[in-house]
Protein backbone atom coordinates (compact mmCIF):
# COMPACT_ATOMS: atom_id res chain seq x y z
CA UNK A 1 -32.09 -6.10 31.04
CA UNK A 2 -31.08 -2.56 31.83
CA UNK A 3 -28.03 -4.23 34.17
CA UNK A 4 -26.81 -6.08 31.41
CA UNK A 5 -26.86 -3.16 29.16
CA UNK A 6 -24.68 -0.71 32.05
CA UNK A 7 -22.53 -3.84 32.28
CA UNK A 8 -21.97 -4.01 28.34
CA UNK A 9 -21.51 -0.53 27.87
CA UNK A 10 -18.28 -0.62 31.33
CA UNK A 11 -17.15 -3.98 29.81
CA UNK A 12 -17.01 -1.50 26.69
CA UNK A 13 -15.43 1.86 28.27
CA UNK A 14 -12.95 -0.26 30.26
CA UNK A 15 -11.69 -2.17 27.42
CA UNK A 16 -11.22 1.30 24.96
CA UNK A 17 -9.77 2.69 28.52
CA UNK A 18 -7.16 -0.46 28.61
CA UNK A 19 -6.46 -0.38 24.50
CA UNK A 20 -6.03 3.65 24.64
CA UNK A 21 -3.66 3.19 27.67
CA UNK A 22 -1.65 0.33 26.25
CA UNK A 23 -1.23 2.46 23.30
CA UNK A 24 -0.28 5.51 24.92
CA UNK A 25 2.12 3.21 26.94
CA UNK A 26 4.01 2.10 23.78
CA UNK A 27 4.19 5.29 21.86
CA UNK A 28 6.16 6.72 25.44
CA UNK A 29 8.39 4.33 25.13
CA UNK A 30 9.13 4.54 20.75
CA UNK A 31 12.60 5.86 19.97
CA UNK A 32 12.20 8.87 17.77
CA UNK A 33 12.22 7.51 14.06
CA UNK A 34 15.43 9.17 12.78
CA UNK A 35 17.15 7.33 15.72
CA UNK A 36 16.42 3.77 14.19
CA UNK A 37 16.72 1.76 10.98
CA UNK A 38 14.51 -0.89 9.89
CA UNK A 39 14.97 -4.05 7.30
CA UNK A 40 12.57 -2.19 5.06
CA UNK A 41 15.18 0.88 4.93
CA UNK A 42 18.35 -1.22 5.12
CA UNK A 43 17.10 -3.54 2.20
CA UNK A 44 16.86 -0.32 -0.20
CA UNK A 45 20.63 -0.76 -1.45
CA UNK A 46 19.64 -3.84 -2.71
CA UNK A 47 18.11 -4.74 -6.07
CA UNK A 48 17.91 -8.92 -5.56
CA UNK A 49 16.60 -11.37 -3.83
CA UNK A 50 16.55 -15.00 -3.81
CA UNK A 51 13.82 -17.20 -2.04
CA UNK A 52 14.19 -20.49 -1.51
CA UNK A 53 11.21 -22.55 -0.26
CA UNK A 54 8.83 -25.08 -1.01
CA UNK A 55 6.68 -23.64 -3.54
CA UNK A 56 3.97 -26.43 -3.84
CA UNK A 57 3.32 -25.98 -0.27
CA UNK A 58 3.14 -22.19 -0.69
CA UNK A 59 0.61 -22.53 -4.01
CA UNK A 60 -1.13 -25.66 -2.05
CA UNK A 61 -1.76 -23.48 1.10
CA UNK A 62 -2.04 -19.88 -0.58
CA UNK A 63 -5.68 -19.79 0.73
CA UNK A 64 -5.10 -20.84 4.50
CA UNK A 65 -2.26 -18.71 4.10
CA UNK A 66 -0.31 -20.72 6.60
CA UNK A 67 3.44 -19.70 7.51
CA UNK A 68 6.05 -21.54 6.00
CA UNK A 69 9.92 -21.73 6.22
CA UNK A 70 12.24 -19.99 3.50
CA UNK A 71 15.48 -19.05 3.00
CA UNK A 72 15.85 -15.71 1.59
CA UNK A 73 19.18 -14.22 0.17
CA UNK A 74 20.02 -10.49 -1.08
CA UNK A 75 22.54 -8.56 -2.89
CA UNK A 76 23.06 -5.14 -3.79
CA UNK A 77 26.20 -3.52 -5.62
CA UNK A 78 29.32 -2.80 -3.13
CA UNK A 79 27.26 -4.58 -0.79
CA UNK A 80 27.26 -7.81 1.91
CA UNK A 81 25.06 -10.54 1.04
CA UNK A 82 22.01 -10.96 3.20
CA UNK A 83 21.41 -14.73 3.80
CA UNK A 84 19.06 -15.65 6.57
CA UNK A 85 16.16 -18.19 7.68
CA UNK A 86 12.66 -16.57 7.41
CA UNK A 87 8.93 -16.96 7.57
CA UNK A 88 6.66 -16.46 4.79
CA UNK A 89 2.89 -17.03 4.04
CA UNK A 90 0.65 -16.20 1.29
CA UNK A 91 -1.77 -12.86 1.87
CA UNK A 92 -4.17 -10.58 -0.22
CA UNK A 93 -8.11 -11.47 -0.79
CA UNK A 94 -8.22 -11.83 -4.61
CA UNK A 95 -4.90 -12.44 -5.56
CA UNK A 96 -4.22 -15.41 -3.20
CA UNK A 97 -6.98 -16.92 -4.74
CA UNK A 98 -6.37 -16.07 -8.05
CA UNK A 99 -2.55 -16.27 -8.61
CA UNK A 100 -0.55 -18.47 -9.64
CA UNK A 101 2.36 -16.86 -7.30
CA UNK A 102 0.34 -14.81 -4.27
CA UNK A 103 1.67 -11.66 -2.53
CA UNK A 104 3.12 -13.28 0.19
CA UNK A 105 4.52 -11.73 3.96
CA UNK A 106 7.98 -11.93 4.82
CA UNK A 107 9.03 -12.42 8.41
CA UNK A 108 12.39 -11.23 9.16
CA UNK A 109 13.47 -12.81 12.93
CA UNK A 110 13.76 -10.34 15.29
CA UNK A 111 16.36 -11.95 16.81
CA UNK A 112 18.70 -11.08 13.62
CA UNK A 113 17.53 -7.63 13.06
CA UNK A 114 18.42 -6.70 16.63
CA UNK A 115 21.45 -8.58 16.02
CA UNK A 116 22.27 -6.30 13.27
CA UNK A 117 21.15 -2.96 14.77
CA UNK A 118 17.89 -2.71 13.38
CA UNK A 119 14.58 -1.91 14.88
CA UNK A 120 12.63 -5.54 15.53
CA UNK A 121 9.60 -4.23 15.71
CA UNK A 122 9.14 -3.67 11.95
CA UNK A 123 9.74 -7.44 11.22
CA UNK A 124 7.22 -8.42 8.55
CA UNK A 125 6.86 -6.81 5.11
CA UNK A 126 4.75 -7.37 2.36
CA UNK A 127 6.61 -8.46 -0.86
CA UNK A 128 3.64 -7.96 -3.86
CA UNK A 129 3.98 -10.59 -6.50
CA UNK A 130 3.56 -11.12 -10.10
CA UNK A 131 0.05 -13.03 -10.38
CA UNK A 132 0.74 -14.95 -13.40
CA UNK A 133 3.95 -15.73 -15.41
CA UNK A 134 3.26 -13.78 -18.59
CA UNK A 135 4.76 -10.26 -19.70
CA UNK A 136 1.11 -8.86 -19.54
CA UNK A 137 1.06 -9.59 -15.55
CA UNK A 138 5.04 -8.11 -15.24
CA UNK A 139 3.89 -4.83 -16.30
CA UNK A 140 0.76 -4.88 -14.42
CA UNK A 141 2.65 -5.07 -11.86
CA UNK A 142 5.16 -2.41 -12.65
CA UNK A 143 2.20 -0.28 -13.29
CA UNK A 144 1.31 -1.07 -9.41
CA UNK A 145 4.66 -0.07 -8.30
CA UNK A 146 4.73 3.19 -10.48
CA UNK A 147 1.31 3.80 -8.72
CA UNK A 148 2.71 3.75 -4.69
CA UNK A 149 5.88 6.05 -6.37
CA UNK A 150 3.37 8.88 -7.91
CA UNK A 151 1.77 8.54 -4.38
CA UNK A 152 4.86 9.33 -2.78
CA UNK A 153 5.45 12.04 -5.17
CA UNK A 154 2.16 13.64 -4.04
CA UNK A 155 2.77 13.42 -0.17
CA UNK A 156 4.86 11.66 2.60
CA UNK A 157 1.59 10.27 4.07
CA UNK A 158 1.78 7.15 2.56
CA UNK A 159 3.78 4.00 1.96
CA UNK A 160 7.07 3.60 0.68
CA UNK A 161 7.64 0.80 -1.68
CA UNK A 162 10.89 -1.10 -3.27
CA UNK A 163 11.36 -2.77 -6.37
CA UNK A 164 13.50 -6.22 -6.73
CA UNK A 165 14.17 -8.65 -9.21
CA UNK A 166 13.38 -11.48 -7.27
CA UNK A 167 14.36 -15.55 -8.09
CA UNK A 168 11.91 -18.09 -6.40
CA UNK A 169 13.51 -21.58 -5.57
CA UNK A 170 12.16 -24.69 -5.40
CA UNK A 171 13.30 -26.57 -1.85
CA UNK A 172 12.38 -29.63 -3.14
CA UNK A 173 13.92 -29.49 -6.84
CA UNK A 174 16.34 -26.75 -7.44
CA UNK A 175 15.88 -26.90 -11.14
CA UNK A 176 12.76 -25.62 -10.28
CA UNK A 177 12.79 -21.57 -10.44
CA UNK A 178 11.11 -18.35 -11.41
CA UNK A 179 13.21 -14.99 -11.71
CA UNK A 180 10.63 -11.91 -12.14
CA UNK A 181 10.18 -8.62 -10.44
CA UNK A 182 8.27 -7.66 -6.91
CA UNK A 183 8.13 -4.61 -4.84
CA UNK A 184 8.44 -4.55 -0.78
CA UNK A 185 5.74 -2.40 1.18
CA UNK A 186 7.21 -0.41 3.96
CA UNK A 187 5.66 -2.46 7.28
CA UNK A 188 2.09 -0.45 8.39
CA UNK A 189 3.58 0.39 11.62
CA UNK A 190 6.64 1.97 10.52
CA UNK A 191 5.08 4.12 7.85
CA UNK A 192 2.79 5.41 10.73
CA UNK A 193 5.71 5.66 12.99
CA UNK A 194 7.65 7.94 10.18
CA UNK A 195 4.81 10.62 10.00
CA UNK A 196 4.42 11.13 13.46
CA UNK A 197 1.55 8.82 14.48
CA UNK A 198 -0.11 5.52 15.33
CA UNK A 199 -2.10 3.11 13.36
CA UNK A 200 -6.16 3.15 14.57
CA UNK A 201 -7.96 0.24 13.46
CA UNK A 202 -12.20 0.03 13.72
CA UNK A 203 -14.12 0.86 10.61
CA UNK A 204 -17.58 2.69 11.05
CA UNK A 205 -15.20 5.79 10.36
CA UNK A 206 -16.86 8.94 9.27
CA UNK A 207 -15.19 11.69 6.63
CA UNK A 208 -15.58 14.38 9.39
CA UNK A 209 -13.24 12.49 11.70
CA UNK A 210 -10.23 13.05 9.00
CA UNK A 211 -7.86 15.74 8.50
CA UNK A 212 -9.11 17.91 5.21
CA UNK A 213 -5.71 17.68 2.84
CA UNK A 214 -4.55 14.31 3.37
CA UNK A 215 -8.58 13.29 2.37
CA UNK A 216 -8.67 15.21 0.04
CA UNK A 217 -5.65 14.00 -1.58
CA UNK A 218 -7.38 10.55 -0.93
CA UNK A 219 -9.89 11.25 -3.11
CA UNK A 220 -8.68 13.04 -6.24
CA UNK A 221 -5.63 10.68 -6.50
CA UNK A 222 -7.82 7.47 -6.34
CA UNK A 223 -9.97 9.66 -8.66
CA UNK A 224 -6.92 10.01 -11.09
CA UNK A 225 -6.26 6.75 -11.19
CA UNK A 226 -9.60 5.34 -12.18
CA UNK A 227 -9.73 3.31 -8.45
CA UNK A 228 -13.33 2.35 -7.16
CA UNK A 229 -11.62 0.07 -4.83
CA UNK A 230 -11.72 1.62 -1.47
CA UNK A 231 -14.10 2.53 0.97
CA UNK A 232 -14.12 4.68 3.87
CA UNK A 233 -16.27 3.34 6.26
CA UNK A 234 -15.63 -0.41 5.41
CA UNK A 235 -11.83 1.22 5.73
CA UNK A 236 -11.10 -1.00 2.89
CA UNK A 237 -7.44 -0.25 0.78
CA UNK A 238 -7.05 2.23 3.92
CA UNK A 239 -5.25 2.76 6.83
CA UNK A 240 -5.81 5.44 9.61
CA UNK A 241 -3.04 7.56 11.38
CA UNK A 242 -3.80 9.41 14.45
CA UNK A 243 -0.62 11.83 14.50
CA UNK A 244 0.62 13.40 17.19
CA UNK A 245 -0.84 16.30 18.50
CA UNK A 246 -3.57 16.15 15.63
CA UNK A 247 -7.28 16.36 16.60
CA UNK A 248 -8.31 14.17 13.59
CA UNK A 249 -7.45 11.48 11.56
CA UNK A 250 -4.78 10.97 8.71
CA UNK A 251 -6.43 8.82 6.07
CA UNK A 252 -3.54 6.56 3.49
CA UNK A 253 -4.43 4.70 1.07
CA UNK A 254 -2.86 1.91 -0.32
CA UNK A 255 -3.46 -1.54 -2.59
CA UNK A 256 -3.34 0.26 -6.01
CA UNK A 257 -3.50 -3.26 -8.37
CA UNK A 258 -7.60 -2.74 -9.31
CA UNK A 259 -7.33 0.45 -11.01
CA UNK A 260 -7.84 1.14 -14.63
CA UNK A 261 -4.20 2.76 -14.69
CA UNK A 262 -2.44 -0.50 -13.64
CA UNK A 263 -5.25 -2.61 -15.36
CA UNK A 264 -4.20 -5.70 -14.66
CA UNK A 265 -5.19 -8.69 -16.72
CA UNK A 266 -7.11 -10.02 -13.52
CA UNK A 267 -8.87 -6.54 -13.06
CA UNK A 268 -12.22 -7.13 -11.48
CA UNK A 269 -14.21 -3.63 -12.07
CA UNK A 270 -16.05 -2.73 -8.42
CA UNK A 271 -19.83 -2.43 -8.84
CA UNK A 272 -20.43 0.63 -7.96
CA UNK A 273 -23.73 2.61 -9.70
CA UNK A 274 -21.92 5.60 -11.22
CA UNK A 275 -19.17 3.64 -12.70
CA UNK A 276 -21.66 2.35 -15.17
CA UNK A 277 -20.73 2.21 -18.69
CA UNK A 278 -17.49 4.70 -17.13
CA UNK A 279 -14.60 3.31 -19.40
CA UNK A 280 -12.69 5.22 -17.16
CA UNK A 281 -13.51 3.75 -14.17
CA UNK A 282 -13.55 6.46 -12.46
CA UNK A 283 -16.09 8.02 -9.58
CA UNK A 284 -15.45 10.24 -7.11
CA UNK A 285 -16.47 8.40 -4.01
CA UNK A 286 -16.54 11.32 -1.87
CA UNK A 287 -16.25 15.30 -1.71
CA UNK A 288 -14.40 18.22 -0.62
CA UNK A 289 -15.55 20.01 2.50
CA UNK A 290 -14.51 23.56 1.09
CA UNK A 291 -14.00 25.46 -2.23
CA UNK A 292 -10.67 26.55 -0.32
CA UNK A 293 -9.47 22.44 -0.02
CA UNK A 294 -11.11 21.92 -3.52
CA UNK A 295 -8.52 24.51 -4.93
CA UNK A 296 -5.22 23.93 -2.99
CA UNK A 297 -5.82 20.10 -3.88
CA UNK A 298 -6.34 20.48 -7.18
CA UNK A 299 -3.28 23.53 -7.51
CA UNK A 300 -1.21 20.45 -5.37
CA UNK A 301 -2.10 17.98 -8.56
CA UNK A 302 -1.39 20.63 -11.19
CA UNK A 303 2.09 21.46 -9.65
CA UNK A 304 2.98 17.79 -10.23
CA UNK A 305 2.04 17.31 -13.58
CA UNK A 306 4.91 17.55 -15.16
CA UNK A 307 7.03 15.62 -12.44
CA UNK A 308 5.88 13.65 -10.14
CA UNK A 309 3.30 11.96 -12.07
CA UNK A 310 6.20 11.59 -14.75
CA UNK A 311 8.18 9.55 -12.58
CA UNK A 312 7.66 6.05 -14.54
CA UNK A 313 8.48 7.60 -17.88
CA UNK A 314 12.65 6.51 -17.38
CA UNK A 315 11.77 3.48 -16.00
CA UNK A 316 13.37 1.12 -18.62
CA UNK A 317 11.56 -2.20 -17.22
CA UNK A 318 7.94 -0.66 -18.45
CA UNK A 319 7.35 -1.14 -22.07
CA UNK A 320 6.91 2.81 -23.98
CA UNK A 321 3.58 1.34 -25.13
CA UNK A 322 2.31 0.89 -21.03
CA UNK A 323 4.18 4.49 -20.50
CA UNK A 324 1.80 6.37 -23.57
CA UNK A 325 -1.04 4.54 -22.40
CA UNK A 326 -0.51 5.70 -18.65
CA UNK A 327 0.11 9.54 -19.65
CA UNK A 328 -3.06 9.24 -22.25
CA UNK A 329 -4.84 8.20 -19.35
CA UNK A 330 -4.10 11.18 -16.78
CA UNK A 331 -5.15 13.12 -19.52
CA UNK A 332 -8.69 13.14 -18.81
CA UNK A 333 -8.20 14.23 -15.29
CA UNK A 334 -6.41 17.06 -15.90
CA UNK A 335 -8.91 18.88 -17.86
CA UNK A 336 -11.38 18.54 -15.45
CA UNK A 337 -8.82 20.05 -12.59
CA UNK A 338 -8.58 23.18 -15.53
CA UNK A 339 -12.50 23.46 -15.89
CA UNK A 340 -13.66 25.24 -12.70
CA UNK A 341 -17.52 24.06 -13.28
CA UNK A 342 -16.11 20.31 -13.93
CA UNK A 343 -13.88 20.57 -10.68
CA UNK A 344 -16.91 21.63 -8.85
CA UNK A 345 -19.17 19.11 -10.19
CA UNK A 346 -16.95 15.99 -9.41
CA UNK A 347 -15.59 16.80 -6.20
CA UNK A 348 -17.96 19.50 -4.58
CA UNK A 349 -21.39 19.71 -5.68
């Protein structure tokens, strides 16, 4: 029995040893980001897109969430068309079930994008969908968009998104066709790649193992936005970035769609103790590990009050009715960064 435990435990330490090495191997050999473009960058100049595929198949299959072929084709002002084969497949937990139209992936062929001077590696991107056809679901998912944009306002550790009006074509019957909008997610490896790091998978993570700010920042912005939908050691709505040169972990969060500021019409409240009769929705599912990070967070969320936080307020797709009710909301959390005792209470104590 012991044997098979000193076995398991090499099998173990030679595996992490072969992983680590791998890794190390592939970072060596990455170009330096600001030496390559990717899809994700090169499709910001355009605002359309056009997919044609065989949308039974996609809404028959959303739950297998097998790939399919597609035809996508984009344009942007003063710009070439785009017109290529592609891959795409449903994704998401909830929403693939749920939707009518799922978040799907899109796979770019990396054939073309080397063809076309861009890095292949960064091939598939996440294109997040309306969920129903209704204007109620279009500004939901506005609201989601808005949500990734604050995020960026607040810090470059995160994901960069992109918003297109987007017309879905039927394969099958081109009569058949839905125009709405739909925002791109910078690929996971490329938004670890542009802040100086590498993706680590595994949950069982602890808060210790992560850098102070960038957890912090974690926390009071999920906070703000009334999310109970993440988790740290489950590293659910997360991803982890081991940067270069840093002795711990970069938390990012991400998936932004079940949070009482987007409230979507599907919104599934997370049952979680101190949420209880919270209209809110929100708990702080964590705390600081100094006054000294309490305070420059909280002077970090302050300093953007007035613009980054603002940024959805010209946006002229989201209806001034969404845009009150998403400043009304923010409200709240603002007057408990002013109120020292509050500030300690939520995110200290």
């Amino acid at each position: 029995m012991k044997n098979a435990s000193k076995t398991i435990c090499f099998l173990s330490s030679l595996l992490a040893t072969i992983i680590m090495s791998a890794q190390t191997d592939t970072l060596a050999n990455r170009p330096d980001f600001g030496d390559i473009k990717t899809v994700f960058q090169h499709l910001q100049g355009y605002q359309k897109m056009l997919i044609k595929t065989n949308l039974d198949s996609l809404m028959l299959n959303k739950v297998a969430g097998k790939d399919q072929d597609a035809f996508v084709i984009t344009s942007g002002k003063n710009l070439e068309l785009i017109k290529l084969p592609i891959k795409i497949a449903a994704r998401g937990k909830f929403r693939r079930k749920t939707c009518d139209l799922p978040p799907i992936w899109i796979d770019f062929p990396k054939a073309t994008l080397k063809k076309w001077g861009l890095f292949p590696k960064y091939d598939k991107l996440k294109l997040v969908t309306h969920c129903l056809l209704d204007e109620e679901n279009r500004q939901a998912l506005l609201k989601e968009y808005w949500t990734y944009k604050m995020h960026n306002e607040l810090t470059e550790d995160g994901f960069k998104v992109h918003l297109m009006e987007v017309v879905y074509v039927d394969s099958e019957d081109r009569k058949r066709k839905y125009r709405e909008y739909a925002f791109l997610i910078e690929n996971t490896h490329e938004m670890a790649h542009r802040i100086g790091g590498h993706i680590v998978e595994g949950m069982g993570k602890e808060v210790h193992q992560f850098a102070e700010a960038p957890y912090n920042k974690t926390l009071f912005f999920n906070y703000m936005i009334g999310n109970t939908d993440w988790n740290i050691e489950l590293a659910k709505n997360l991803k982890f970035v081991q940067k270069e040169g840093a002795d711990k972990l970069t938390v990012v969060p991400y998936d932004f769609d079940f949070t009482a500021f987007a409230n979507p019409p599907y919104m599934k409240h997370i049952p979680i103790m101190e949420a209880e009769n919270n209209p809110e929705n929100r708990v702080a599912l964590g705390k600081c590990a100094s006054v000294e990070g309490l305070q420059q967070t909280a002077a970090a969320f302050l300093n953007l009050r007035k613009t980054g936080f603002q940024c959805f307020k010209d946006c002229p797709l989201l209806d001034a009715n969404e845009k009150k009710e998403m400043r009304f909301y923010l409200q709240p959390f603002y007057k408990i960064l002013k109120n020292e005792k509050w500030l300690g209470e939520t995110f200290l104590y």
